[in-house]
Protein backbone atom coordinates (compact mmCIF):
# COMPACT_ATOMS: atom_id res chain seq x y z
CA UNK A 1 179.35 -34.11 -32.68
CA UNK A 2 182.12 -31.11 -32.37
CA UNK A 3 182.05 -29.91 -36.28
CA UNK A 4 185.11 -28.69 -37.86
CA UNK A 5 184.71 -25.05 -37.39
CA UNK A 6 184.27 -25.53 -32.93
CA UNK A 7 187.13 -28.15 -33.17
CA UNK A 8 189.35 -25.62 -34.75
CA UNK A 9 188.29 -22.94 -32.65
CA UNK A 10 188.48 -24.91 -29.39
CA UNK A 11 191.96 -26.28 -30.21
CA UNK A 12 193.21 -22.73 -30.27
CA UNK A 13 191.65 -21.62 -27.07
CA UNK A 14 193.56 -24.25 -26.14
CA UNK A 15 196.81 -23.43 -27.53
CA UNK A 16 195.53 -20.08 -25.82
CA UNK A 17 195.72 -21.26 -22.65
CA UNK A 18 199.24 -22.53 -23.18
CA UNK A 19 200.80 -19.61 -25.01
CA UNK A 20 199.65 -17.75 -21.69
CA UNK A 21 200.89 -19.81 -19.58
CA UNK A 22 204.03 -20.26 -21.03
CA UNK A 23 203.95 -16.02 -20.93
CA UNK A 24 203.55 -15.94 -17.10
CA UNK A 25 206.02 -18.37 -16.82
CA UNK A 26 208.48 -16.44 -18.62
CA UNK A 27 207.76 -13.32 -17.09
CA UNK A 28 207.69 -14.38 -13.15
CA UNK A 29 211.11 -16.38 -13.89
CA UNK A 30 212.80 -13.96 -15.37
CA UNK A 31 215.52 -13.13 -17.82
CA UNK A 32 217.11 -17.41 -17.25
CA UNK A 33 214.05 -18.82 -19.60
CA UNK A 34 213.57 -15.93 -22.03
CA UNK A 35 215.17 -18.19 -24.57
CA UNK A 36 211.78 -19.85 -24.47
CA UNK A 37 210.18 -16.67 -26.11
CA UNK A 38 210.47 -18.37 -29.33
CA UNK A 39 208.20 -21.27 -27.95
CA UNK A 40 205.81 -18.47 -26.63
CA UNK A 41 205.23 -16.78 -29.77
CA UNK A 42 204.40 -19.86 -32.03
CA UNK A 43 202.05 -21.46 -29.50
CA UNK A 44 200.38 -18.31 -29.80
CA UNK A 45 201.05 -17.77 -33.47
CA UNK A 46 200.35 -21.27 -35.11
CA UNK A 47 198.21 -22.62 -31.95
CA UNK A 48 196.43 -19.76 -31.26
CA UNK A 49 195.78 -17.27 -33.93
CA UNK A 50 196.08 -19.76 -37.37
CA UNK A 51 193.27 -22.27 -36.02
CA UNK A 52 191.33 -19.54 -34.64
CA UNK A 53 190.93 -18.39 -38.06
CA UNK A 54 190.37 -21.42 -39.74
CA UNK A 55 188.03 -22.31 -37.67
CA UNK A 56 185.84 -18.62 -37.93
CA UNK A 57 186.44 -19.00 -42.07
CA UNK A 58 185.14 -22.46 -41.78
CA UNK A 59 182.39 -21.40 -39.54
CA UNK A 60 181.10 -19.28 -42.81
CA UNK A 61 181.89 -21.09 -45.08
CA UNK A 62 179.46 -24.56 -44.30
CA UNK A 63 179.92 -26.43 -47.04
CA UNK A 64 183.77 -26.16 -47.17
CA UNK A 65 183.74 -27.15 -43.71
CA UNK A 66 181.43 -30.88 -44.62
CA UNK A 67 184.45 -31.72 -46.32
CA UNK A 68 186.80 -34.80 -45.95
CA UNK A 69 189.66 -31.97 -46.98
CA UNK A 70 188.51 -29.83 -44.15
CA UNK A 71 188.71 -33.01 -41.48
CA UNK A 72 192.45 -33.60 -43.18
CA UNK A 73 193.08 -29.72 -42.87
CA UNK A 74 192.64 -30.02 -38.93
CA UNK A 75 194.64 -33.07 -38.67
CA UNK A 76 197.31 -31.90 -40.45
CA UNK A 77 197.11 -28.11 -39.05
CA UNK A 78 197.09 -29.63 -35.47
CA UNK A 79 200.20 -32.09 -36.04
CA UNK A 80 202.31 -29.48 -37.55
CA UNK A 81 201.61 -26.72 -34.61
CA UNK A 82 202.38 -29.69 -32.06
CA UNK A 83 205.37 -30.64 -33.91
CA UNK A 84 206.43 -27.19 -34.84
CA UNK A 85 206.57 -26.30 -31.17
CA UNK A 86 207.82 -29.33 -29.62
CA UNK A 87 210.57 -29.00 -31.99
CA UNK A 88 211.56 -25.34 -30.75
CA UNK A 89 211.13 -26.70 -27.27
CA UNK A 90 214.08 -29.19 -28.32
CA UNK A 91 216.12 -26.54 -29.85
CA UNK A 92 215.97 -24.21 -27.26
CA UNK A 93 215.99 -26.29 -24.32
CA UNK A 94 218.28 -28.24 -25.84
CA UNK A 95 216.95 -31.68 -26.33
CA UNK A 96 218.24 -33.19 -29.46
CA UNK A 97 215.43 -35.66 -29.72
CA UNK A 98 212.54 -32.87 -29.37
CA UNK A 99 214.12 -30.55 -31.80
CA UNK A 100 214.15 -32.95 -34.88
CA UNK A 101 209.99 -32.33 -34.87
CA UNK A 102 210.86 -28.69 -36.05
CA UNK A 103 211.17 -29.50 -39.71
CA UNK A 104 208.41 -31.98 -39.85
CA UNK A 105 206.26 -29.57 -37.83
CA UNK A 106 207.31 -26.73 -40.25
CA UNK A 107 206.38 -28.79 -43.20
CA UNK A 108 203.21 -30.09 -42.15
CA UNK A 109 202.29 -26.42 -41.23
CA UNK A 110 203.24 -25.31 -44.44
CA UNK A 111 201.13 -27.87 -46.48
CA UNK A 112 197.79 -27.08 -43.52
CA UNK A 113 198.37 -23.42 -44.97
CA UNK A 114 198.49 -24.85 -48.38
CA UNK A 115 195.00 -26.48 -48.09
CA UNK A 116 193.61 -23.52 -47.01
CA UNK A 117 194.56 -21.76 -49.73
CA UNK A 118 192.92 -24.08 -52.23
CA UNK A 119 189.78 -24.44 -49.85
CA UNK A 120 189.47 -20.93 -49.62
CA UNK A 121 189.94 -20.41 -53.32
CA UNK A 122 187.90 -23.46 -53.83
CA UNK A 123 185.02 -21.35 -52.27
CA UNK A 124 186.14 -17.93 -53.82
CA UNK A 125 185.53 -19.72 -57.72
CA UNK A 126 182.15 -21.47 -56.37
CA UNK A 127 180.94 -17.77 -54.71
């Protein structure tokens, strides 16, 4: 079984992998898709660097990560990153029926950052 921590962690190598590719894609197209930058920086931002970190916090912090909140946290913190960048996708590419997931995406991005705060202060008043 992949525990929370490694399913956090892997699901940003992943975003990773896309952030770069995105990158190269910009860069060897030139100036024409550098509206897409946007896109670039949040798959790298959100996908990337935010579950990274949850993931390494979780990976000390055992019993937060045995939690039902944590398996919500990485639910929610992976449908808000998808959203969220599917939704700039929309806006910048423009497709009107991609870029409605930007609010939702921001929201449910907002409230994975929001559960970390009371896990992690959870742990803080338990330490």
């Amino acid at each position: 079984m992949i525990t929370i921590p490694h399913r956090f962690m892997l699901t940003g190598v992943l975003f990773a992998i896309v952030g770069m590719g995105v990158g190269i894609w910009m860069g060897s197209t030139g100036p024409a898709v550098f509206n897409f930058a946007p896109v670039h920086a949040h798959i790298n931002l959100v996908g990337w660097a935010t579950l990274m970190l949850f993931g390494l916090w979780y990976r000390g912090e055992a019993a937060a990560a045995g939690s039902t909140l944590a398996e919500v946290h990485y639910w929610v913190a992976l449908v808000g990153a998808v959203c969220l960048v599917l939704g700039i996708v929309g806006a910048v590419a423009p497709n009107p029926s991609l870029d409605l997931l930007v609010i939702p995406g921001s929201l449910l991005t907002l409230i994975s950052m929001l559960i970390f705060l009371w896990t992690v202060w959870k742990a803080s008043r338990k330490a």
